[in-house]
PDB file of N, CA and C in Angstrom:
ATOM      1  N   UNK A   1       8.792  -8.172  10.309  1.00  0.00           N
ATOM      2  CA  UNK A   1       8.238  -8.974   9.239  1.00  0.00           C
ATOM      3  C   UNK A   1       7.838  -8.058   8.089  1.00  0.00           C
ATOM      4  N   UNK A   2       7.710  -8.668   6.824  1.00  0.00           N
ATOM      5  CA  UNK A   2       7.076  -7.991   5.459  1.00  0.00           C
ATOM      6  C   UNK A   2       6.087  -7.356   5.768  1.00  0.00           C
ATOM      7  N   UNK A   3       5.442  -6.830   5.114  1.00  0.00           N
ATOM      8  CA  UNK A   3       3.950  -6.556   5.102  1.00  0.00           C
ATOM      9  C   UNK A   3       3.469  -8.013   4.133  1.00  0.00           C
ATOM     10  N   UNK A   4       3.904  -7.868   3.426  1.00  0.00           N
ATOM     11  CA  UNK A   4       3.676  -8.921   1.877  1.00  0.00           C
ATOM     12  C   UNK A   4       2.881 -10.718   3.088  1.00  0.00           C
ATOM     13  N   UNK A   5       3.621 -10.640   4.195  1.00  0.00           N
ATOM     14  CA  UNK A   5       3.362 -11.694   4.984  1.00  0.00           C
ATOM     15  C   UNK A   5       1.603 -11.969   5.688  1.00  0.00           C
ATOM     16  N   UNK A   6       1.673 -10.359   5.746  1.00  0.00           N
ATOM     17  CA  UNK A   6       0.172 -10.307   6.143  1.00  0.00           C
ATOM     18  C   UNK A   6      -0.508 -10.037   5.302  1.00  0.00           C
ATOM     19  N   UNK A   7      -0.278  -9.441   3.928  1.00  0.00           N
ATOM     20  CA  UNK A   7      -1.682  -8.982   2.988  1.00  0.00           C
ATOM     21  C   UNK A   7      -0.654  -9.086   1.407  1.00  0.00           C
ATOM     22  N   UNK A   8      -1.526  -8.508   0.849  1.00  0.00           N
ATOM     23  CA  UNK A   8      -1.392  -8.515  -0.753  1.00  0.00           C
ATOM     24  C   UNK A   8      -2.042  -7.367  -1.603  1.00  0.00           C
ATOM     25  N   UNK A   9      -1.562  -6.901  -2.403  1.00  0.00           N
ATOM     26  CA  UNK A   9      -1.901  -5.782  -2.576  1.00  0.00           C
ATOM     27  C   UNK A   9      -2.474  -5.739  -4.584  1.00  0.00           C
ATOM     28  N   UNK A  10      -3.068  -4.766  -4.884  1.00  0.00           N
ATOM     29  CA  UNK A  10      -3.636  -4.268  -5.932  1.00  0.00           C
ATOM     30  C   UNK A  10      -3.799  -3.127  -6.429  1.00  0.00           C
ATOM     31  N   UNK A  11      -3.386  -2.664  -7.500  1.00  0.00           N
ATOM     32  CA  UNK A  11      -2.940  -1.376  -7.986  1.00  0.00           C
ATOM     33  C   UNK A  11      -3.712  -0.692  -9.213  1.00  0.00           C
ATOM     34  N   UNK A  12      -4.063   0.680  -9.381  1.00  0.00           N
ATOM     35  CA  UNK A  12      -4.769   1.331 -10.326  1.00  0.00           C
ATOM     36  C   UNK A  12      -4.068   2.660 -10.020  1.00  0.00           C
ATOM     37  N   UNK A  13      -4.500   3.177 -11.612  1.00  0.00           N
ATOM     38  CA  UNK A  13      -4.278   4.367 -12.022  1.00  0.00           C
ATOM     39  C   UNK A  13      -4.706   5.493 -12.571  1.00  0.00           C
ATOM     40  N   UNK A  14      -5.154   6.486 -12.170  1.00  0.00           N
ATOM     41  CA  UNK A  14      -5.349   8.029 -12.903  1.00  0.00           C
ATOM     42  C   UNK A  14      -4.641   9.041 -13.026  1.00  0.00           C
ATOM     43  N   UNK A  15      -4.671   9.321 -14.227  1.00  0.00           N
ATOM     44  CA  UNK A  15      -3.506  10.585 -14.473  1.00  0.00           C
ATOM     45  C   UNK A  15      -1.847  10.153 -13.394  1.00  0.00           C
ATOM     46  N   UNK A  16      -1.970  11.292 -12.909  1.00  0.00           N
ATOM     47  CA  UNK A  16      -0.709  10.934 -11.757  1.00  0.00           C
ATOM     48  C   UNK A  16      -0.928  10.775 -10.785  1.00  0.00           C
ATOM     49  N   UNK A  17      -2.726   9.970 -10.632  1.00  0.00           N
ATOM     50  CA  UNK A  17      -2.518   9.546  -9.569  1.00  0.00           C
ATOM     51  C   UNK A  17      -2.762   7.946  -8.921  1.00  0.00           C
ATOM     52  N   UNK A  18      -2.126   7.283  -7.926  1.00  0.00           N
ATOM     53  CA  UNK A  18      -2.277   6.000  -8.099  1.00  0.00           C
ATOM     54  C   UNK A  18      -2.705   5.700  -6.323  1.00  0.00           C
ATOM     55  N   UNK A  19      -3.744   4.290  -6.816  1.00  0.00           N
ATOM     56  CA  UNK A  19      -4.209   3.804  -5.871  1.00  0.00           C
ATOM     57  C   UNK A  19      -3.285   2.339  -5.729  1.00  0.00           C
ATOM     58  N   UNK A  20      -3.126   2.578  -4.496  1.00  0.00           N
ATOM     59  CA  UNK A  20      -2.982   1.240  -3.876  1.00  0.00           C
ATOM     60  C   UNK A  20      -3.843   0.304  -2.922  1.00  0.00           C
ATOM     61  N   UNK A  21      -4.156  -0.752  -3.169  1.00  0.00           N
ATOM     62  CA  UNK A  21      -4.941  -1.353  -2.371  1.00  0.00           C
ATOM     63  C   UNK A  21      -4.040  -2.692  -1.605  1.00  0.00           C
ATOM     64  N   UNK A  22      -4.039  -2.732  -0.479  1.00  0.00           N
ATOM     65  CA  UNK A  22      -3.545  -2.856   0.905  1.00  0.00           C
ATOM     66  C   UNK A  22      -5.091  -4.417   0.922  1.00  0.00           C
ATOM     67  N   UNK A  23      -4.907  -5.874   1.126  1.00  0.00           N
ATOM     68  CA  UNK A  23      -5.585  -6.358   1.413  1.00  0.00           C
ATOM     69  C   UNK A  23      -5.112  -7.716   2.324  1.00  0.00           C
ATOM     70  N   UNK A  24      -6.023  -7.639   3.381  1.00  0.00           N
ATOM     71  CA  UNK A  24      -5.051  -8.555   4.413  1.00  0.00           C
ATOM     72  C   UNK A  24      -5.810 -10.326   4.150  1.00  0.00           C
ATOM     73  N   UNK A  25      -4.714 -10.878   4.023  1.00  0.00           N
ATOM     74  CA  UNK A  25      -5.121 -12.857   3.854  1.00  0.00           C
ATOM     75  C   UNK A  25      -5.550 -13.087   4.929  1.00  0.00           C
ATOM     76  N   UNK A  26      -5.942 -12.796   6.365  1.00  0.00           N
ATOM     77  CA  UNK A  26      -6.569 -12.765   7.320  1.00  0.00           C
ATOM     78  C   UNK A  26      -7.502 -11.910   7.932  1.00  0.00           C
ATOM     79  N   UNK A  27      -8.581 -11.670   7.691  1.00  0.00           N
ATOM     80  CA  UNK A  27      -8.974 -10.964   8.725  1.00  0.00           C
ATOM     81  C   UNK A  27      -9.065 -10.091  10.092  1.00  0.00           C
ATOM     82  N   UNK A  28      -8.543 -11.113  10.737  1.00  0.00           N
ATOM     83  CA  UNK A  28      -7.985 -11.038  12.254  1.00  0.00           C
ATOM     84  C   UNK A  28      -6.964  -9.907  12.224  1.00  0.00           C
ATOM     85  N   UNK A  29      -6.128  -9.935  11.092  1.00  0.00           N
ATOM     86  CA  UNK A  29      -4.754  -8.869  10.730  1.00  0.00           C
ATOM     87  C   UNK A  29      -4.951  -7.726  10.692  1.00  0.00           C
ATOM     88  N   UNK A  30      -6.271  -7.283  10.389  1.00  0.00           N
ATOM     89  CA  UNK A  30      -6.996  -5.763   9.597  1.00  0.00           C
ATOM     90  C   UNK A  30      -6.510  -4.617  11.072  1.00  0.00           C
ATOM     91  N   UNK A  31      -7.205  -5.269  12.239  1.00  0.00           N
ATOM     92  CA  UNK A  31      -6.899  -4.359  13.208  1.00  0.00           C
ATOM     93  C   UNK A  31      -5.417  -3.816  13.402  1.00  0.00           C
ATOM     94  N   UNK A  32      -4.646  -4.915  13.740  1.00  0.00           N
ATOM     95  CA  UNK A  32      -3.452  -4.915  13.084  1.00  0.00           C
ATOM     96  C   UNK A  32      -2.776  -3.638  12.507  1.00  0.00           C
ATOM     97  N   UNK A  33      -2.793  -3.906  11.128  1.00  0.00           N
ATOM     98  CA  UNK A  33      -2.300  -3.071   9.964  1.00  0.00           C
ATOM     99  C   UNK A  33      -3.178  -1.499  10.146  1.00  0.00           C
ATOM    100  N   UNK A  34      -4.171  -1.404  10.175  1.00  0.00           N
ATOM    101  CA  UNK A  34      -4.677  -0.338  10.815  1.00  0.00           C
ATOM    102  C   UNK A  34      -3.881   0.519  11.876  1.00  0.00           C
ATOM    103  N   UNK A  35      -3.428  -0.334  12.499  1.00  0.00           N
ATOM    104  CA  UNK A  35      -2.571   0.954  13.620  1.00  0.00           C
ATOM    105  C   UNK A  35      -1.209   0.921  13.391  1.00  0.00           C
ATOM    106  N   UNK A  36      -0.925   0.258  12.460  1.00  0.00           N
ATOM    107  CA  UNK A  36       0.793   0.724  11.695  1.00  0.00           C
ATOM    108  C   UNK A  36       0.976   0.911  10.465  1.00  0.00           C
ATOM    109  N   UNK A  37      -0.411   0.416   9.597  1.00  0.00           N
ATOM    110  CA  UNK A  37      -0.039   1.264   8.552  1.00  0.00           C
ATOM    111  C   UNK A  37      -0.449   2.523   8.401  1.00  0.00           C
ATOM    112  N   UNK A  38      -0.481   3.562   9.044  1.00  0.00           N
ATOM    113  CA  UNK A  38      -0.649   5.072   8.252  1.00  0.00           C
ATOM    114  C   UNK A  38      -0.751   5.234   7.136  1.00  0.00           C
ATOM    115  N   UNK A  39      -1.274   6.489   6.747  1.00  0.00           N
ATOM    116  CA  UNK A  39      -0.924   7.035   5.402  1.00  0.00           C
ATOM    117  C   UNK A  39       0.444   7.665   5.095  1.00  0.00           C
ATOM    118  N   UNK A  40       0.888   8.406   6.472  1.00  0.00           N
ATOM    119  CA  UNK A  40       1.938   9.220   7.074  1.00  0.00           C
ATOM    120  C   UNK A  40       3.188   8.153   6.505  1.00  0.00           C
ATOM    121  N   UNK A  41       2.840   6.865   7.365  1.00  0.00           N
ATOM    122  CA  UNK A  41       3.976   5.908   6.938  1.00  0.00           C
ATOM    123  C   UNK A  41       4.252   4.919   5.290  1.00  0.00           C
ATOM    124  N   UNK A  42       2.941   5.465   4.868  1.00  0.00           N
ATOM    125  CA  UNK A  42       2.908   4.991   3.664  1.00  0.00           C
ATOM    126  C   UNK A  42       3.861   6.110   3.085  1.00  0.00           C
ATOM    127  N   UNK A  43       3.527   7.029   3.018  1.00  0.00           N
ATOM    128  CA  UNK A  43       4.283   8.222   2.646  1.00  0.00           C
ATOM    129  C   UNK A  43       5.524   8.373   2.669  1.00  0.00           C
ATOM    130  N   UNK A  44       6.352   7.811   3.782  1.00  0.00           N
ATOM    131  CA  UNK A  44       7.816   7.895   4.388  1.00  0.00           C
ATOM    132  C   UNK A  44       8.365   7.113   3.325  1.00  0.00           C
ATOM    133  N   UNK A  45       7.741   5.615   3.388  1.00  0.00           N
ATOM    134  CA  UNK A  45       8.263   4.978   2.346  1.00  0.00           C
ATOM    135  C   UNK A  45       8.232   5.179   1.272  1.00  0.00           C
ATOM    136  N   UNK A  46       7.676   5.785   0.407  1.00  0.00           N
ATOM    137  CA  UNK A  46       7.535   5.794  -0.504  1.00  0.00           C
ATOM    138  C   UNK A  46       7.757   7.190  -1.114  1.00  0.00           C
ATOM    139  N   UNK A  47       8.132   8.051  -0.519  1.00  0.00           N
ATOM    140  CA  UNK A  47       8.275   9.016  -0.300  1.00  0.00           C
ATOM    141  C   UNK A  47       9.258   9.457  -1.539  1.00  0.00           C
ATOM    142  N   UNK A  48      10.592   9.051  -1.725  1.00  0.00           N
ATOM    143  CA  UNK A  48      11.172   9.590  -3.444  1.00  0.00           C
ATOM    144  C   UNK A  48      10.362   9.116  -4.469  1.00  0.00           C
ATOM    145  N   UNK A  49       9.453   8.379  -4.420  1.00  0.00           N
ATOM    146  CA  UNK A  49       8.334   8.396  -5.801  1.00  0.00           C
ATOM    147  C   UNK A  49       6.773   9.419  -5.615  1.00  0.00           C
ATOM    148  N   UNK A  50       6.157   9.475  -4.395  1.00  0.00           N
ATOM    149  CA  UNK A  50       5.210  10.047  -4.120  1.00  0.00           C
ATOM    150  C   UNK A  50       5.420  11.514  -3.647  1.00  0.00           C
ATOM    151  N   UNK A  51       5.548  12.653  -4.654  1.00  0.00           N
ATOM    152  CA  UNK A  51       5.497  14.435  -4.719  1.00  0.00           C
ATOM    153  C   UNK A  51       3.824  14.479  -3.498  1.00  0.00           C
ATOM    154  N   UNK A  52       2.930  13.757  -3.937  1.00  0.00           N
ATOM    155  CA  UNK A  52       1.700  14.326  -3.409  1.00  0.00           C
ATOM    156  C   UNK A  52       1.375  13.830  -1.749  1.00  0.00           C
ATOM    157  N   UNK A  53       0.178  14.358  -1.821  1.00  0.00           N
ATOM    158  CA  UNK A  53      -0.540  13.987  -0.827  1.00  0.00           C
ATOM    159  C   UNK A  53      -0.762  11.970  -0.617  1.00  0.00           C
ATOM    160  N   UNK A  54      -0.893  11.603   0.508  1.00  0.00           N
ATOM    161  CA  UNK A  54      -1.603  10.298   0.507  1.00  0.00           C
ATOM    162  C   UNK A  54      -2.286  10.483   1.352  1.00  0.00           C
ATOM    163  N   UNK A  55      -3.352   9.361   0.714  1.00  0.00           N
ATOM    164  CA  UNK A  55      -4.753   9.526   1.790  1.00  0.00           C
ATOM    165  C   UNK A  55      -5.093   7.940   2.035  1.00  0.00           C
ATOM    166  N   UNK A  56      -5.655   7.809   3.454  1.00  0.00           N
ATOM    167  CA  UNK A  56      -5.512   6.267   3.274  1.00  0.00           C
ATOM    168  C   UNK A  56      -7.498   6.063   3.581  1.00  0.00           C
ATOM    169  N   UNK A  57      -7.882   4.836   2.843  1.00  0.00           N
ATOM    170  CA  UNK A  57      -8.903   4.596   2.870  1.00  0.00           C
ATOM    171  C   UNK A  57      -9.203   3.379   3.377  1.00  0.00           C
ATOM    172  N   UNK A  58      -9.966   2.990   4.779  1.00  0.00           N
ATOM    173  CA  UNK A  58     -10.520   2.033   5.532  1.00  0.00           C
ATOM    174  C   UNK A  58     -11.971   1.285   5.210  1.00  0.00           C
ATOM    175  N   UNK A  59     -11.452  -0.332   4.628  1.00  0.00           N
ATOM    176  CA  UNK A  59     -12.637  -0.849   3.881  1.00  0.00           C
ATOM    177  C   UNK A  59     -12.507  -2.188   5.039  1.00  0.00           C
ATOM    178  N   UNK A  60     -12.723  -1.950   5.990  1.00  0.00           N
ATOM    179  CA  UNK A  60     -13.302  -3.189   7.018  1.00  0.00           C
ATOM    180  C   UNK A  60     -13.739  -4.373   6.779  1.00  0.00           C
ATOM    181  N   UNK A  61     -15.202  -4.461   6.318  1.00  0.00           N
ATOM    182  CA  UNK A  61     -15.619  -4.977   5.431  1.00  0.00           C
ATOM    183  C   UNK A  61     -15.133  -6.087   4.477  1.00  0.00           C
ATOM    184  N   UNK A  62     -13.938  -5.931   3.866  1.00  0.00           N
ATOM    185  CA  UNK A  62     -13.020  -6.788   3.104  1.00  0.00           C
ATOM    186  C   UNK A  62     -11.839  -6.760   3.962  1.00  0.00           C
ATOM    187  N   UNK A  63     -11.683  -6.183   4.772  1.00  0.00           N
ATOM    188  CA  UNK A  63     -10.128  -6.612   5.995  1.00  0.00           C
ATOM    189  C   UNK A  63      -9.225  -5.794   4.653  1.00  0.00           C
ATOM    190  N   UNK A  64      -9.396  -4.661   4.380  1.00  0.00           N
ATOM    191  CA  UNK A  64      -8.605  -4.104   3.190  1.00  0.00           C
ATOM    192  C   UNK A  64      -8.536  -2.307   3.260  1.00  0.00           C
ATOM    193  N   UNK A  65      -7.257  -1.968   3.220  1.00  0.00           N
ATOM    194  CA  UNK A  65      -7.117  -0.708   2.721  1.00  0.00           C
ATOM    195  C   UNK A  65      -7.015  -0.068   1.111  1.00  0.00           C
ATOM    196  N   UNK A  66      -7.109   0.997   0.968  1.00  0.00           N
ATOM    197  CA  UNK A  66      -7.036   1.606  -0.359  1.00  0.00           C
ATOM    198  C   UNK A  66      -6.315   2.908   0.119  1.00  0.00           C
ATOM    199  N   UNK A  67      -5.309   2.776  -0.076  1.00  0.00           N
ATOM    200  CA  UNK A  67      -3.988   4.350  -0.124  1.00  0.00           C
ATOM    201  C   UNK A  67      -4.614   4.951  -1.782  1.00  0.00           C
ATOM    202  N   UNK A  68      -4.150   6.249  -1.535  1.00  0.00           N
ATOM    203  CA  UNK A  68      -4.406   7.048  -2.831  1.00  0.00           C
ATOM    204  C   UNK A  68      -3.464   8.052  -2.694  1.00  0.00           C
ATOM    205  N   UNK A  69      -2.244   7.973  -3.646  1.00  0.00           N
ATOM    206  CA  UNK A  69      -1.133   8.870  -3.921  1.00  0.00           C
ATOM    207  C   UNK A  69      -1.080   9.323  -4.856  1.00  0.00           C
ATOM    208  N   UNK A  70      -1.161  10.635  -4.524  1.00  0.00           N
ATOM    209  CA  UNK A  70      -1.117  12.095  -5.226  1.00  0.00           C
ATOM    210  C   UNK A  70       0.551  11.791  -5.902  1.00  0.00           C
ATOM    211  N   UNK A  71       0.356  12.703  -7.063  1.00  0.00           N
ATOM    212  CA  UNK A  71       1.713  12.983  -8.044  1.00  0.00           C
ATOM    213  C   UNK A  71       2.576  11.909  -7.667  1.00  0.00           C
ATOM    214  N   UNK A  72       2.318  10.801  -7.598  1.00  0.00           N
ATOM    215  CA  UNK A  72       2.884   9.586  -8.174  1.00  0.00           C
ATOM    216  C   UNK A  72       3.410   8.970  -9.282  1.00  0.00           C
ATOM    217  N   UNK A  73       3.010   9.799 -10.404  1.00  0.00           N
ATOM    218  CA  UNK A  73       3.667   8.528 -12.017  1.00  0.00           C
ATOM    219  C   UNK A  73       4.089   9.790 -12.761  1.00  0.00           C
ATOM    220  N   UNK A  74       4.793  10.642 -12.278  1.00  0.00           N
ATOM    221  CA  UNK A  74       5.823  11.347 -12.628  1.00  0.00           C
ATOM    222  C   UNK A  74       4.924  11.892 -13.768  1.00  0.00           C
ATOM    223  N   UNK A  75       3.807  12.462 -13.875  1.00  0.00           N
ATOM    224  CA  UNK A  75       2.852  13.438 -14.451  1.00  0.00           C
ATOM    225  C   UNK A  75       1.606  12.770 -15.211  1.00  0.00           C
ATOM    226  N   UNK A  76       1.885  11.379 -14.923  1.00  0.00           N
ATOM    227  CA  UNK A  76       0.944  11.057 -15.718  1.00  0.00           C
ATOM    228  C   UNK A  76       1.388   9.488 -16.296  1.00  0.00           C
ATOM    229  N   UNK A  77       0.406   8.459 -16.773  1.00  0.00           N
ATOM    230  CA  UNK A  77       0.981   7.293 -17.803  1.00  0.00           C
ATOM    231  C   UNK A  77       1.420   8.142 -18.975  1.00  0.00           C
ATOM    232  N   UNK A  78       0.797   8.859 -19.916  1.00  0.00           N
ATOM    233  CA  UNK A  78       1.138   9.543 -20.768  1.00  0.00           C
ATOM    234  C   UNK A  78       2.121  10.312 -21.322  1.00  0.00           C
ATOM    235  N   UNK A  79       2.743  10.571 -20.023  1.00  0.00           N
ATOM    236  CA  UNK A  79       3.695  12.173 -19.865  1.00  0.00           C
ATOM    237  C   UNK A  79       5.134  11.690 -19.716  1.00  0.00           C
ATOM    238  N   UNK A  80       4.802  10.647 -18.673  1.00  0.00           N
ATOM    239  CA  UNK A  80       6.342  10.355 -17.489  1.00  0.00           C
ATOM    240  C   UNK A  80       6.971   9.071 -18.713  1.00  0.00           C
ATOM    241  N   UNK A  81       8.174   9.646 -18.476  1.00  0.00           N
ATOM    242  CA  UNK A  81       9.355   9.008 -18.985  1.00  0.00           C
ATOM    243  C   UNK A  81       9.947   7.586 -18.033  1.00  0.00           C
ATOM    244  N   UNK A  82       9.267   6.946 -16.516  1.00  0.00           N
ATOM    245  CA  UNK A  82       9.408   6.616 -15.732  1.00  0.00           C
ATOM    246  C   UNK A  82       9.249   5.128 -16.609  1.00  0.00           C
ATOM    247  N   UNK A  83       9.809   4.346 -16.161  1.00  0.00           N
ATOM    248  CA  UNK A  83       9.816   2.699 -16.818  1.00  0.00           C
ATOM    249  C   UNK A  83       8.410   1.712 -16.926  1.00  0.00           C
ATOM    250  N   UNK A  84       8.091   1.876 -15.302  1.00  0.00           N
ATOM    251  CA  UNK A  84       6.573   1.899 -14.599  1.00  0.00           C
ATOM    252  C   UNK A  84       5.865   3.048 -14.812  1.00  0.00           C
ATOM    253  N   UNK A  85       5.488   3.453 -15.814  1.00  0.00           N
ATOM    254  CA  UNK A  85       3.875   4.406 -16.198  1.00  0.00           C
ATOM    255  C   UNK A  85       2.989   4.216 -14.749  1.00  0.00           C
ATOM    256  N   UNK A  86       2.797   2.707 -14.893  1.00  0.00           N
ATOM    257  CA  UNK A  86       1.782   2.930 -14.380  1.00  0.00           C
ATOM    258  C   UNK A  86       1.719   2.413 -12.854  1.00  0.00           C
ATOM    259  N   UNK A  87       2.675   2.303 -12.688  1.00  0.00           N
ATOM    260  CA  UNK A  87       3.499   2.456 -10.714  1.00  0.00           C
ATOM    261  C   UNK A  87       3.137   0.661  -9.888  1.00  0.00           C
ATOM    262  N   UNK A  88       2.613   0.024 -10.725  1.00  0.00           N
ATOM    263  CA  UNK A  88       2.506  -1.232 -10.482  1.00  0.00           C
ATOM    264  C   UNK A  88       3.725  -1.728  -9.756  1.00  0.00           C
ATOM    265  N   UNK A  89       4.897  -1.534 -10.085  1.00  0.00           N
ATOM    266  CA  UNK A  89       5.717  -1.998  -9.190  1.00  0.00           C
ATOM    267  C   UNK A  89       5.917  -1.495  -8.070  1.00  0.00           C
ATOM    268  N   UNK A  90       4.856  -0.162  -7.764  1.00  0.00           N
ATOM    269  CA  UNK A  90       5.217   0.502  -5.893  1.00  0.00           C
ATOM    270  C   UNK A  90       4.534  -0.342  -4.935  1.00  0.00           C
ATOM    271  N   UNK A  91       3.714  -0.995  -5.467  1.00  0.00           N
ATOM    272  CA  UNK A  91       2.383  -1.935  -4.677  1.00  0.00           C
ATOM    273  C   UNK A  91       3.636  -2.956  -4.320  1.00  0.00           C
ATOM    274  N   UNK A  92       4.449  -3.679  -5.653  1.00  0.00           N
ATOM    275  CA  UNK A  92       5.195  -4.660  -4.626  1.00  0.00           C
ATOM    276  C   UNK A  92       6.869  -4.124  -3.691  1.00  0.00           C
ATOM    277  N   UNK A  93       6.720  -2.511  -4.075  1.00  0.00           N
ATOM    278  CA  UNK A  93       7.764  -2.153  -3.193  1.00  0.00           C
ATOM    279  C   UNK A  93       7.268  -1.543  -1.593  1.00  0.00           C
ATOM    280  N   UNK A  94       5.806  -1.485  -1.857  1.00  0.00           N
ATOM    281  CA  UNK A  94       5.081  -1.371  -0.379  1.00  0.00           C
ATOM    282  C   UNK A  94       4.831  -2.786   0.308  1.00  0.00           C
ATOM    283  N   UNK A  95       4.522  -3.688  -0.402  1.00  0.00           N
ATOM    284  CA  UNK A  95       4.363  -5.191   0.176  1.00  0.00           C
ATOM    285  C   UNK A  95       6.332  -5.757   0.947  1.00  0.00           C
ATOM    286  N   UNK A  96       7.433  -5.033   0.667  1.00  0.00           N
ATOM    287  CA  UNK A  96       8.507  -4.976   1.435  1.00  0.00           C
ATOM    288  C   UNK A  96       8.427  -4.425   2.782  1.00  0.00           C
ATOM    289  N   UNK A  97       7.647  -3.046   3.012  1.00  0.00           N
ATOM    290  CA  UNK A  97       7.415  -2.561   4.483  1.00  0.00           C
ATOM    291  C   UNK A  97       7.799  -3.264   5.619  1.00  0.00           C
ATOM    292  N   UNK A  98       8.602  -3.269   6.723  1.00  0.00           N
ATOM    293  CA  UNK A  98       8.934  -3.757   7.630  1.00  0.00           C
ATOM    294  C   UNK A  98       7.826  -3.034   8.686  1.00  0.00           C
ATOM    295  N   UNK A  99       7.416  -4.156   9.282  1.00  0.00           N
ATOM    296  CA  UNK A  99       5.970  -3.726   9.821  1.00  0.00           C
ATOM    297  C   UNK A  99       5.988  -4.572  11.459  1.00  0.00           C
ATOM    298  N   UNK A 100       5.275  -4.017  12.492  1.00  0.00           N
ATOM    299  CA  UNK A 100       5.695  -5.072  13.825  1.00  0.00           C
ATOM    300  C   UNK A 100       4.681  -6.539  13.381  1.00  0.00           C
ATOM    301  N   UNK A 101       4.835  -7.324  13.788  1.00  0.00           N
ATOM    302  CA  UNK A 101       4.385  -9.008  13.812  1.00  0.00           C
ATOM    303  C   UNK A 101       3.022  -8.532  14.864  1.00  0.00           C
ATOM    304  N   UNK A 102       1.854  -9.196  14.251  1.00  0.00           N
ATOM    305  CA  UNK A 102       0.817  -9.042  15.649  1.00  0.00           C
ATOM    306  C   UNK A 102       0.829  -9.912  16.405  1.00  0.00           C
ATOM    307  N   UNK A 103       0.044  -9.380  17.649  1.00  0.00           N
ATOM    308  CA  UNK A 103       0.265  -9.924  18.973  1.00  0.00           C
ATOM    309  C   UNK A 103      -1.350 -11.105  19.222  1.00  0.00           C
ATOM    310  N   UNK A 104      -0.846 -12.100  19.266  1.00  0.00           N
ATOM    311  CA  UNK A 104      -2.409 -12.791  20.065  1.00  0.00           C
ATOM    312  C   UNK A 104      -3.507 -13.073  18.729  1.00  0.00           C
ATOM    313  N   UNK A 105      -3.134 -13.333  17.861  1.00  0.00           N
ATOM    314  CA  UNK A 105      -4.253 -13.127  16.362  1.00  0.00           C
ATOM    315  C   UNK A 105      -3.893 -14.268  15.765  1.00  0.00           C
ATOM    316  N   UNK A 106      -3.104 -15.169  16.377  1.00  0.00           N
ATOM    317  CA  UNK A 106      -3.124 -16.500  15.557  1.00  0.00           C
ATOM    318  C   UNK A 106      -2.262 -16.239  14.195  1.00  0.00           C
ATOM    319  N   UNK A 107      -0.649 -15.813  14.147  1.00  0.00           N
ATOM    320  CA  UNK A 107      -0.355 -15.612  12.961  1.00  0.00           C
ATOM    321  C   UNK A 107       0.303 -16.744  12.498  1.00  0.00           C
ATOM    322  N   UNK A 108      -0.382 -17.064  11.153  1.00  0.00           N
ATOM    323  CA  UNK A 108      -0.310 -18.345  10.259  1.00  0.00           C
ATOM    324  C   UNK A 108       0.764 -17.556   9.161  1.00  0.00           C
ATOM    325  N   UNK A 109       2.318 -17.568   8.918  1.00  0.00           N
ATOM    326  CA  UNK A 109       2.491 -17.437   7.582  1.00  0.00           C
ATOM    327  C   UNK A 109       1.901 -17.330   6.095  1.00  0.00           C
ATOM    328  N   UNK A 110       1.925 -16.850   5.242  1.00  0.00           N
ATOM    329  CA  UNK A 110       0.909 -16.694   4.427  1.00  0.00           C
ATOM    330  C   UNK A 110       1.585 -17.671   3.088  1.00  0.00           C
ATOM    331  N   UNK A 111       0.772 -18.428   2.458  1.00  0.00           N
ATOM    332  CA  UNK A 111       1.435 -19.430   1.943  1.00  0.00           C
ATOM    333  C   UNK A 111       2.497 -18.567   0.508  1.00  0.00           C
TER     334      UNK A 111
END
């Protein structure tokens, strides 16, 4: 399944570097996405746009992650010649992720 099926995502930017925020339409899902989404695997994918580091950030609380990728926007909004400055479209090329379906959590399609 998508990822896009279980969550929805939100995007910001500094210099070259960009946050992604990872937020699940269920609750129940958080545990979930937690043990398959990595940062590692955020990374793989995304990997011919992201030079840097990723770091992934666990917000429970809201059933939501926050990834933060290093040398992402090709030096900068300012600098990069890239179409997307400001990498908004990686959030919906991470919401593609082929991800396993959870087990026992009541999964409702997401409208």
């Amino acid at each position: 399944m998508k990822l896009r099926e279980l969550a929805h995502s939100r995007t910001g930017d500094k210099g070259n570097t960009l946050n992604i925020s990872v937020i699940c339409y269920d609750a129940r899902h958080y545990e979930h996405l937690r043990a398959v989404l990595s940062a590692e695997r955020v990374k793989a994918y995304l990997g011919e746009v992201v030079r840097g580091n990723v770091v992934r950030y666990e917000l429970p609380g809201i059933a939501a992650f926050n990834f933060v990728l290093g040398e992402a926007l090709g030096g900068g909004v300012t600098r990069s010649l890239a179409l997307d400055a400001h990498g908004k479209s990686l959030s919906s090329a991470l919401m593609g992720l082929e991800v396993e379906e959870p087990a026992g959590v009541g999964y409702v399609p997401a409208p």
